[in-house]
N, C-alpha and C. Protein backbone atom coordinates (compact mmCIF):
# COMPACT_ATOMS: atom_id res chain seq x y z
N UNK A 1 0.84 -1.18 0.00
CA UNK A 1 0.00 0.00 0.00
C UNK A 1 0.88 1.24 0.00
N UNK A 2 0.69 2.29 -0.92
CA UNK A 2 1.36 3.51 -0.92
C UNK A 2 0.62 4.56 -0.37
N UNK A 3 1.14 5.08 0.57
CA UNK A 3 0.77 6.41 1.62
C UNK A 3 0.70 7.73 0.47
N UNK A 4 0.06 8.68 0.47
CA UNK A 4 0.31 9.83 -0.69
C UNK A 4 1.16 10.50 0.93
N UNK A 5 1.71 11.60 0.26
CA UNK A 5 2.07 12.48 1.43
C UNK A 5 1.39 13.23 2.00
N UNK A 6 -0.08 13.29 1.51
CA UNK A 6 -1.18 13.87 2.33
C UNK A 6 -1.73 13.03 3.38
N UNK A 7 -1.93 11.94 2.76
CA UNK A 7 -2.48 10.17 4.17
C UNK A 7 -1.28 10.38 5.17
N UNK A 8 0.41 11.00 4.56
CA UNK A 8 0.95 10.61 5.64
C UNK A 8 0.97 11.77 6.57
N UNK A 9 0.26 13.21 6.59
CA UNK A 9 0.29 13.85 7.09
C UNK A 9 -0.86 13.79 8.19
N UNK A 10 -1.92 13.31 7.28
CA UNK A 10 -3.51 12.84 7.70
C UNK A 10 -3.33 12.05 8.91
N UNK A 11 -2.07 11.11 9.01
CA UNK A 11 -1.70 10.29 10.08
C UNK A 11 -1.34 10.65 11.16
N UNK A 12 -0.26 12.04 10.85
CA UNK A 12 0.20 11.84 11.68
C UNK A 12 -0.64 12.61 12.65
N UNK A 13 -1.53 13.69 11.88
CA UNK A 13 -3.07 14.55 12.55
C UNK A 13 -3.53 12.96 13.83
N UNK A 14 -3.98 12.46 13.08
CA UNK A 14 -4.90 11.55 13.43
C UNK A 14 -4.26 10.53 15.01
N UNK A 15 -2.86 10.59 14.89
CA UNK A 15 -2.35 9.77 16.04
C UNK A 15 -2.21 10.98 16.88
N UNK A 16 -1.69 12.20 16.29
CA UNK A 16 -1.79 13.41 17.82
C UNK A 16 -3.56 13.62 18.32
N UNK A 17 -4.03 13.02 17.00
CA UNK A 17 -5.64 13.41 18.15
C UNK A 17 -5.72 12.11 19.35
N UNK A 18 -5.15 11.28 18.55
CA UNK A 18 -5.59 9.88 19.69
C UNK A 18 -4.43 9.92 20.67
N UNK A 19 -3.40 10.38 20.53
CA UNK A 19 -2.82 10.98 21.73
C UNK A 19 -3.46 12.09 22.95
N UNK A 20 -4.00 12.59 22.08
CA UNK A 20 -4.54 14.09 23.11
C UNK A 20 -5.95 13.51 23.56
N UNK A 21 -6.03 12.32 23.00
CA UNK A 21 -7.95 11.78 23.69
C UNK A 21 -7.13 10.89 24.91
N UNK A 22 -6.56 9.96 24.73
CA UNK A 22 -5.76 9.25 25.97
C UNK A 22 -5.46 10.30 27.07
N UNK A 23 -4.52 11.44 26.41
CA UNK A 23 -4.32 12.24 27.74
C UNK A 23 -5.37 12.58 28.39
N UNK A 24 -6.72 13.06 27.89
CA UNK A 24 -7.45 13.63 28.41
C UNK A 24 -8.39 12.97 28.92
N UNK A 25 -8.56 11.13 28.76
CA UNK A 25 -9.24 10.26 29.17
C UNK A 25 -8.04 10.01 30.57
N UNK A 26 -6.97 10.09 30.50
CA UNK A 26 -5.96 9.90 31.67
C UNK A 26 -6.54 10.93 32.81
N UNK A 27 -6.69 12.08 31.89
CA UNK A 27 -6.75 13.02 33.18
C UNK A 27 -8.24 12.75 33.89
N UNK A 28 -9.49 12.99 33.00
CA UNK A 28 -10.74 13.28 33.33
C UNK A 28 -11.16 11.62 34.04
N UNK A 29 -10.86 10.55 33.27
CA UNK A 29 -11.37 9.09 33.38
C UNK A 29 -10.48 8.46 34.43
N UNK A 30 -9.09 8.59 34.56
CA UNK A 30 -8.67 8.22 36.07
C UNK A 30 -8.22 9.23 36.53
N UNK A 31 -8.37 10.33 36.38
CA UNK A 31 -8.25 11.26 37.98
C UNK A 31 -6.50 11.57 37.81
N UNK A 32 -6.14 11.46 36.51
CA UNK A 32 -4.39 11.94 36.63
C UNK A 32 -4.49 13.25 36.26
N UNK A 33 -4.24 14.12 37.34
CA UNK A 33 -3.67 15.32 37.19
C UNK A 33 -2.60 15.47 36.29
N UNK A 34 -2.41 16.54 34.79
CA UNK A 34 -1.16 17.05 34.52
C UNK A 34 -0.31 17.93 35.39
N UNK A 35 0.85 17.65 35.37
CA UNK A 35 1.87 18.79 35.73
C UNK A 35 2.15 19.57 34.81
N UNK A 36 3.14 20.38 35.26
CA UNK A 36 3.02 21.61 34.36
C UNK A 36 3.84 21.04 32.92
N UNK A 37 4.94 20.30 33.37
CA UNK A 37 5.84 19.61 31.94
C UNK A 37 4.92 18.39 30.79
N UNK A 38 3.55 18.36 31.81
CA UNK A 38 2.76 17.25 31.20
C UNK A 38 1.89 18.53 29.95
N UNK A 39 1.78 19.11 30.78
CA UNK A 39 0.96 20.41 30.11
C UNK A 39 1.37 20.74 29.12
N UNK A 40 2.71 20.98 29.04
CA UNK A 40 3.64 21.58 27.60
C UNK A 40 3.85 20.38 26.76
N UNK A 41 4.10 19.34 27.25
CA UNK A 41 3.95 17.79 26.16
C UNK A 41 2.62 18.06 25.69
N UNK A 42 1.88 18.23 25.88
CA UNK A 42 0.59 18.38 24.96
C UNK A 42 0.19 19.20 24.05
N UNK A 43 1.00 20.56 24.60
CA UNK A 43 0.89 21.98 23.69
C UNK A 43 1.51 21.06 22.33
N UNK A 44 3.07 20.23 22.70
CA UNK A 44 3.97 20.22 21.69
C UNK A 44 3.23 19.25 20.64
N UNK A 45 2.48 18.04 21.34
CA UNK A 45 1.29 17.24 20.87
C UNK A 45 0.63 17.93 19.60
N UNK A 46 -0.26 18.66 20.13
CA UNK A 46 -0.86 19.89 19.91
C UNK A 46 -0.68 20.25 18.27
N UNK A 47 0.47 21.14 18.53
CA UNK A 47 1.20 22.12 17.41
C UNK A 47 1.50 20.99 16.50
N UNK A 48 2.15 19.68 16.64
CA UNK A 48 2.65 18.50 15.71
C UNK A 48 0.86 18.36 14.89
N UNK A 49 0.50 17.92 15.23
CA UNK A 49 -0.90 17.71 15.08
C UNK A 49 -1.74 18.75 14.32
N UNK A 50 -1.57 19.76 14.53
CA UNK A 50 -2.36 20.85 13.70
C UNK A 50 -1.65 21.19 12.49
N UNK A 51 -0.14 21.36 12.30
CA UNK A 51 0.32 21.55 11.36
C UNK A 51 0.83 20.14 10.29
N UNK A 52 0.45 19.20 10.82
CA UNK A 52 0.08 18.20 10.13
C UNK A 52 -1.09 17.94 9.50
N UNK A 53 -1.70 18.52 10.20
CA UNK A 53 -3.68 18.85 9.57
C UNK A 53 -3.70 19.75 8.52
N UNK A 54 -3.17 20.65 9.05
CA UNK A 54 -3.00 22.04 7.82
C UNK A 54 -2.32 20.97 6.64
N UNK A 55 -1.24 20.60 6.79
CA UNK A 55 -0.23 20.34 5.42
C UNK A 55 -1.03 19.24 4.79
N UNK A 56 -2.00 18.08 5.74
CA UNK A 56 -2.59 17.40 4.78
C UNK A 56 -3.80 18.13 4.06
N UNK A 57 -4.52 18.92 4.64
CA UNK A 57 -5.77 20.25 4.28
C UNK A 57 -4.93 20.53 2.50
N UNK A 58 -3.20 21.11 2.62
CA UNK A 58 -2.78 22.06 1.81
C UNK A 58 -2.16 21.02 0.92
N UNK A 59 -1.56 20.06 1.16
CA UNK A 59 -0.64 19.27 0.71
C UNK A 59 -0.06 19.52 0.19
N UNK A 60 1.33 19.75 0.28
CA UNK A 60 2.08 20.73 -0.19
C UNK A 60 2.99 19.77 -1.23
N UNK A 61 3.64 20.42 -2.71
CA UNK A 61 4.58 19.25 -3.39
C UNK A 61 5.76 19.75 -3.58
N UNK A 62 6.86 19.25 -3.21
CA UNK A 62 8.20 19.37 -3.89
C UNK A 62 9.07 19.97 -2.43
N UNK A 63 9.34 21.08 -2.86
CA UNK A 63 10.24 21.89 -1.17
C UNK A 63 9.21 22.32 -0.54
N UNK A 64 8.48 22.21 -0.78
CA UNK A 64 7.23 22.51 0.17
C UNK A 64 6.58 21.69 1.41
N UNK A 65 7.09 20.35 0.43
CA UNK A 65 6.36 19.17 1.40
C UNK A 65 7.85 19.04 2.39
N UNK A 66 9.15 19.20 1.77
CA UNK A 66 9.84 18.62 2.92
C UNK A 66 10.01 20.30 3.88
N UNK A 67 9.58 21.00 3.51
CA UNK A 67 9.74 21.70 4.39
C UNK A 67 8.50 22.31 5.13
N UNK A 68 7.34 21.33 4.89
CA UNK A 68 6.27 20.91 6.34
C UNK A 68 6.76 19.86 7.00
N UNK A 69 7.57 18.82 6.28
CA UNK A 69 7.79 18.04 7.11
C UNK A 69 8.92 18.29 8.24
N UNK A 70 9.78 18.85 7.63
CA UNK A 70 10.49 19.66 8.65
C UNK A 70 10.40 20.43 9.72
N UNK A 71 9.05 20.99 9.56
CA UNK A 71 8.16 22.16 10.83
C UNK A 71 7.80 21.30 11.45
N UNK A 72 6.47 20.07 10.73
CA UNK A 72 6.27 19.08 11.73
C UNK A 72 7.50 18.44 12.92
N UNK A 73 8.62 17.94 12.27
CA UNK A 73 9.16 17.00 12.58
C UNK A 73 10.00 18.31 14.10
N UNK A 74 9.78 18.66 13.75
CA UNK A 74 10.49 20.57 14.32
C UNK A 74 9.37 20.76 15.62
N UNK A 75 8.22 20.41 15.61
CA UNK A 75 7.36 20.68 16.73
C UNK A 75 7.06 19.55 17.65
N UNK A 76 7.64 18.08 16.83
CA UNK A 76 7.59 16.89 17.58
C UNK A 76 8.79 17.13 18.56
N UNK A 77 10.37 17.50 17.98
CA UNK A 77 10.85 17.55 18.52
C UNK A 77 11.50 18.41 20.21
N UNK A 78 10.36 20.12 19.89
CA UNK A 78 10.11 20.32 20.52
C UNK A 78 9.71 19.69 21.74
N UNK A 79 8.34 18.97 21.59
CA UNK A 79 7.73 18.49 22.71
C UNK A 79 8.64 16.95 23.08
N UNK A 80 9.07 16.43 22.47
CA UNK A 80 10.26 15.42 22.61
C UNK A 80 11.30 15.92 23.80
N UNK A 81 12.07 17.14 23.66
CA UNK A 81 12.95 17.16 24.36
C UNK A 81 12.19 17.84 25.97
N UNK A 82 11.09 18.44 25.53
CA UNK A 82 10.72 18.25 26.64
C UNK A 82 10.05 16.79 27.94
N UNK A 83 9.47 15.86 27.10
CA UNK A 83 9.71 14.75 27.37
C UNK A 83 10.71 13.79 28.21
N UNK A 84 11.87 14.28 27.22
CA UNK A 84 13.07 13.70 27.75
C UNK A 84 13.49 14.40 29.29
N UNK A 85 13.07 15.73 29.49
CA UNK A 85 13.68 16.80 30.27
C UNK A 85 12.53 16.09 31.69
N UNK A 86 11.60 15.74 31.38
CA UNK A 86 10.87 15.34 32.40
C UNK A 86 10.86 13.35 33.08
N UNK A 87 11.47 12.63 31.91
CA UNK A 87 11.78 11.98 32.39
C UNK A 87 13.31 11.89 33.01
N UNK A 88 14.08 13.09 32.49
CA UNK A 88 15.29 13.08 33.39
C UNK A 88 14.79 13.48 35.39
N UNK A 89 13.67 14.67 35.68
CA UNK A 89 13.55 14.67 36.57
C UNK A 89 12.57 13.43 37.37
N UNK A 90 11.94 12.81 36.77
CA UNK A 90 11.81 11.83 37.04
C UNK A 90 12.63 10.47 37.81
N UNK A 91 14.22 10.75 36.98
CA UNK A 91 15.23 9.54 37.59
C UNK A 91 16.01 10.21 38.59
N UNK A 92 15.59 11.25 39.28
CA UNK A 92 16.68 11.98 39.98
C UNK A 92 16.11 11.78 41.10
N UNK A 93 17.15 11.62 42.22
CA UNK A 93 17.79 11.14 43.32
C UNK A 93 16.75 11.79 44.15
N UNK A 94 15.68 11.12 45.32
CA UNK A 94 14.80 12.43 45.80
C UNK A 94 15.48 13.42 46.70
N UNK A 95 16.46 13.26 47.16
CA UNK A 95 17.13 14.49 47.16
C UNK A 95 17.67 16.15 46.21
N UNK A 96 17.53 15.32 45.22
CA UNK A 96 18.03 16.19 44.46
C UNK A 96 16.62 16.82 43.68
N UNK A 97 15.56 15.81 43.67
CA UNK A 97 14.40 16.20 43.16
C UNK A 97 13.63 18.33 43.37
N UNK A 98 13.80 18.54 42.47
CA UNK A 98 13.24 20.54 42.85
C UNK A 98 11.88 20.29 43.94
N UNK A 99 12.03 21.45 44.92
CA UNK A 99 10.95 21.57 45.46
C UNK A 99 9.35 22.21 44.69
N UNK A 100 8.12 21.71 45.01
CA UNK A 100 6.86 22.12 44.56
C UNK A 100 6.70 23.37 44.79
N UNK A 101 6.38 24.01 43.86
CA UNK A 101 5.96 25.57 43.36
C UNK A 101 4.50 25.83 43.05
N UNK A 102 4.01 26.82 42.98
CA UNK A 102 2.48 27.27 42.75
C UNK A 102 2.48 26.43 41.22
N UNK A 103 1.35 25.99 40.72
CA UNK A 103 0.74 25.48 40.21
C UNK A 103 0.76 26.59 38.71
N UNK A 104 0.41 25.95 37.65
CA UNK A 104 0.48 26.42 36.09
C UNK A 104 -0.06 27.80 35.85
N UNK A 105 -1.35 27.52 36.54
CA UNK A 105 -2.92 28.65 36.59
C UNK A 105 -2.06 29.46 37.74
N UNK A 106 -1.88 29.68 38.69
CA UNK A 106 -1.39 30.93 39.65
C UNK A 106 -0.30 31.20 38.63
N UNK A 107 0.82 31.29 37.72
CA UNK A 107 1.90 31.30 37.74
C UNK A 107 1.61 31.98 36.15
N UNK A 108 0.85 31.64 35.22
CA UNK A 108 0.62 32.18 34.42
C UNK A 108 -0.11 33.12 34.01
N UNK A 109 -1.16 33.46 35.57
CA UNK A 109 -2.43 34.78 35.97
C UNK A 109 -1.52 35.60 36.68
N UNK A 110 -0.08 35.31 37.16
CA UNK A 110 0.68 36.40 38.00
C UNK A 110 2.07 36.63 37.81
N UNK A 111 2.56 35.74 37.00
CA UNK A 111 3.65 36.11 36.32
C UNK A 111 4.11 36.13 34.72
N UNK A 112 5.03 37.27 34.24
CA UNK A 112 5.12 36.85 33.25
C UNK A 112 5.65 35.93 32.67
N UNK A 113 5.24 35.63 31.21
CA UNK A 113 5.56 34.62 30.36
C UNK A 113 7.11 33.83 30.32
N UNK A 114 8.16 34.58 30.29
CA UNK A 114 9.17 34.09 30.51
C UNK A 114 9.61 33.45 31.46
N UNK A 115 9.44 34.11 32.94
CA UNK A 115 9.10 33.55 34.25
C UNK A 115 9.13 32.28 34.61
N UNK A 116 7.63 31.99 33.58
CA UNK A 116 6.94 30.97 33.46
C UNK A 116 7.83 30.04 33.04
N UNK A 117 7.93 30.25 32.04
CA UNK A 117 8.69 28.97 31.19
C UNK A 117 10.01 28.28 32.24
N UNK A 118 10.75 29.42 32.52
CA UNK A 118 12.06 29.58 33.27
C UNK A 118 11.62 28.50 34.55
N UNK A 119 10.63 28.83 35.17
CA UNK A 119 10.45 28.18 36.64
C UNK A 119 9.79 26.32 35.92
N UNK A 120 8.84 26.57 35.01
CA UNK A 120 8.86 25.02 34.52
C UNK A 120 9.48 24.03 34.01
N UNK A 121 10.24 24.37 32.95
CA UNK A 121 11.60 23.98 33.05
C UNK A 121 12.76 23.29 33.95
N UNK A 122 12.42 24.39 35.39
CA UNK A 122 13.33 23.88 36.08
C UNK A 122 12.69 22.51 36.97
N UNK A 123 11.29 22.51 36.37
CA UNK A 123 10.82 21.06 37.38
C UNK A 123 10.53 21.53 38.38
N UNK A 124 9.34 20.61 39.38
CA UNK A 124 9.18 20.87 40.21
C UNK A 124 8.99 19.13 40.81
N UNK A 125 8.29 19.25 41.91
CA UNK A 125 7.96 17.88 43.04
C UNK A 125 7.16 17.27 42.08
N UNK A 126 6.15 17.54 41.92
CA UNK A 126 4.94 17.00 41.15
C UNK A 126 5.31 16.68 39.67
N UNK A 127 6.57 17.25 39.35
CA UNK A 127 6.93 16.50 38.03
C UNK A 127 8.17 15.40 38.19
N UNK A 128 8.17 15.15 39.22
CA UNK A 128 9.11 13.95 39.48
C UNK A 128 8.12 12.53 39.73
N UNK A 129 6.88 13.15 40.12
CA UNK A 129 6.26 11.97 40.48
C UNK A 129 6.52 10.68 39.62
N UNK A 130 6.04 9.20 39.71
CA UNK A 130 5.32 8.76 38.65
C UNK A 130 4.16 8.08 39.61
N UNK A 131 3.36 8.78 38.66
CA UNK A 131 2.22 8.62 39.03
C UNK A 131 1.25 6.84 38.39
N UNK A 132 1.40 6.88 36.85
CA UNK A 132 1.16 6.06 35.72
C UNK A 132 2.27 5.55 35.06
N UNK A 133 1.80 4.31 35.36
CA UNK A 133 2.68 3.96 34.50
C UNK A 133 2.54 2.21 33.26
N UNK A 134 3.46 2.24 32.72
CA UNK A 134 3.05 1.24 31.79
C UNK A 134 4.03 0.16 31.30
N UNK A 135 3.99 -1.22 31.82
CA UNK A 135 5.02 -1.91 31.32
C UNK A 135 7.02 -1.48 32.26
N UNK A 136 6.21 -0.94 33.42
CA UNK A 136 7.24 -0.47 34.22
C UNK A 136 8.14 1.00 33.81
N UNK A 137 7.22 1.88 32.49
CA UNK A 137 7.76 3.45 32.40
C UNK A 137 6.44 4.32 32.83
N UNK A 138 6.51 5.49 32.55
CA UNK A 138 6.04 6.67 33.14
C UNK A 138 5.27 7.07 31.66
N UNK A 139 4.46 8.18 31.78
CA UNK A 139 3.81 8.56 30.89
C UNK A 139 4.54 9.41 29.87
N UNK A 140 5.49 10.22 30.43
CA UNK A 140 6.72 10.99 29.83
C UNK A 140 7.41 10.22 29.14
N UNK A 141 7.95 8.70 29.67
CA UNK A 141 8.89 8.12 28.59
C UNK A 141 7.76 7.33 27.41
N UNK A 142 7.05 7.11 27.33
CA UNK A 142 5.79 6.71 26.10
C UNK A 142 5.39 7.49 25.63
N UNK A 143 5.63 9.27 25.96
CA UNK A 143 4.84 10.56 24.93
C UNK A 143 6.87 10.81 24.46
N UNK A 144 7.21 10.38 25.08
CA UNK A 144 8.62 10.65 24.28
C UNK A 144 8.96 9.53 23.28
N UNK A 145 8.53 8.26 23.21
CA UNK A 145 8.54 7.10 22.24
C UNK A 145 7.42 8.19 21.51
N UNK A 146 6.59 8.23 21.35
CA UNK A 146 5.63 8.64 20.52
C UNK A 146 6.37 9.98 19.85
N UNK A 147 7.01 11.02 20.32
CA UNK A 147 7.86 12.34 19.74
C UNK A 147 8.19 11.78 18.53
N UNK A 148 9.45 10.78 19.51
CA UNK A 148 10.39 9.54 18.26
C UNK A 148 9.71 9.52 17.11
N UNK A 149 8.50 8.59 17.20
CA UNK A 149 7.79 7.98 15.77
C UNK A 149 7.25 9.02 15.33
N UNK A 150 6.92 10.32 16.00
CA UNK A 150 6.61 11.40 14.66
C UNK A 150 7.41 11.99 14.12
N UNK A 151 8.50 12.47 15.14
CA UNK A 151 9.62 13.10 13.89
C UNK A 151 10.43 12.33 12.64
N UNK A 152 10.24 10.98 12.93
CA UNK A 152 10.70 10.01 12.28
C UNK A 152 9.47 9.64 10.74
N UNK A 153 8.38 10.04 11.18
CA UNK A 153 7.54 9.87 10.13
C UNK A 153 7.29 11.17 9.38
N UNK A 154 7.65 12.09 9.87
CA UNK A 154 7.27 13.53 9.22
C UNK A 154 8.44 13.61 8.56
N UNK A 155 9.74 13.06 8.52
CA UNK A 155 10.96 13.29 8.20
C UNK A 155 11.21 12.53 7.02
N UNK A 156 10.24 10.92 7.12
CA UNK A 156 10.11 10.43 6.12
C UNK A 156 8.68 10.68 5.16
N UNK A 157 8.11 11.20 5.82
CA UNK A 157 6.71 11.47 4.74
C UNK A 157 7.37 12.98 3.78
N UNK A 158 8.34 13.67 4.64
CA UNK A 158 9.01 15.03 3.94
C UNK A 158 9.93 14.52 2.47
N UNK A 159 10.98 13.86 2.75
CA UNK A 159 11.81 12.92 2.08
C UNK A 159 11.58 12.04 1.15
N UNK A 160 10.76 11.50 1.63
CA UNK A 160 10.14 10.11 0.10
C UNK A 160 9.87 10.51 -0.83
N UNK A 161 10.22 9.54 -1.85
CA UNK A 161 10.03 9.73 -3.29
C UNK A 161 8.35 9.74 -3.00
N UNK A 162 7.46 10.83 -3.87
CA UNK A 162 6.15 10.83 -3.92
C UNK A 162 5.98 9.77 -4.29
């Protein structure tokens, strides 16, 4: 079966929606609170997902297509390294683990934007948790397998011979 490069964009839409329904069946259906680094894995979700929608909507041919696939593969990776950044605080020593800070909503109604980013980033308690987990990992290292297979498919849906 041959994928057009629109099906493979269509896909990759279609697995960030069924990503973002899991998260949100995680959160609402068992009661898992996001943290704030869970929060930005989803934005990055998110952005992969919409501009994969757009490019299959536009379908773009020639330098066009590899350079959606490149934005795509560019917004997976985004939310990828954040991924990674949260399962690093995840393996850290609970000593060394950052102390808990005001919450996403206080922090983004009272400080500014940069702030923001700056203090999430640095982790907090509640992003060390593991809360869920699967096959003995965390939810962070399976939305970071999942980064993997999109930048890896946007890179090849960009690249392939039509």
């Amino acid at each position: 079966m041959h994928l057009s490069r629109r099906q493979g964009f269509a896909a990759i839409a279609a697995t960030c929606a069924a990503a973002m329904g899991f998260a949100l069946y995680a959160q609402h259906g068992l009661g898992l609170e996001p943290c704030p680094l869970c929060i930005f894995q989803r934005v990055g979700i998110i952005a992969t997902g919409v501009l994969a929608g757009v490019f299959a909507v536009f379908n773009p041919q020639r330098l066009a297509a590899k350079l959606a696939g490149v934005l795509v593969a560019l917004a997976a990776l985004a939310g990828g390294a954040v991924s990674a950044w949260h399962v690093y605080l995840q393996h850290l020593p609970k000593d060394q683990v950052p102390a808990c800070g005001p919450g996403l909503d206080f922090m983004l109604e009272t400080l500014p934007l940069s702030q923001v980013l700056a203090t999430v980033f640095k982790g907090s308690g509640e992003c060390a948790e593991l809360g869920w987990t699967f096959l003995g990992q965390s939810m962070p290292f399976w939305t970071g397998l999942l980064f993997i297979a999109l930048i890896a498919t946007a890179l090849w849906n960009a690249f392939r011979k039509a």
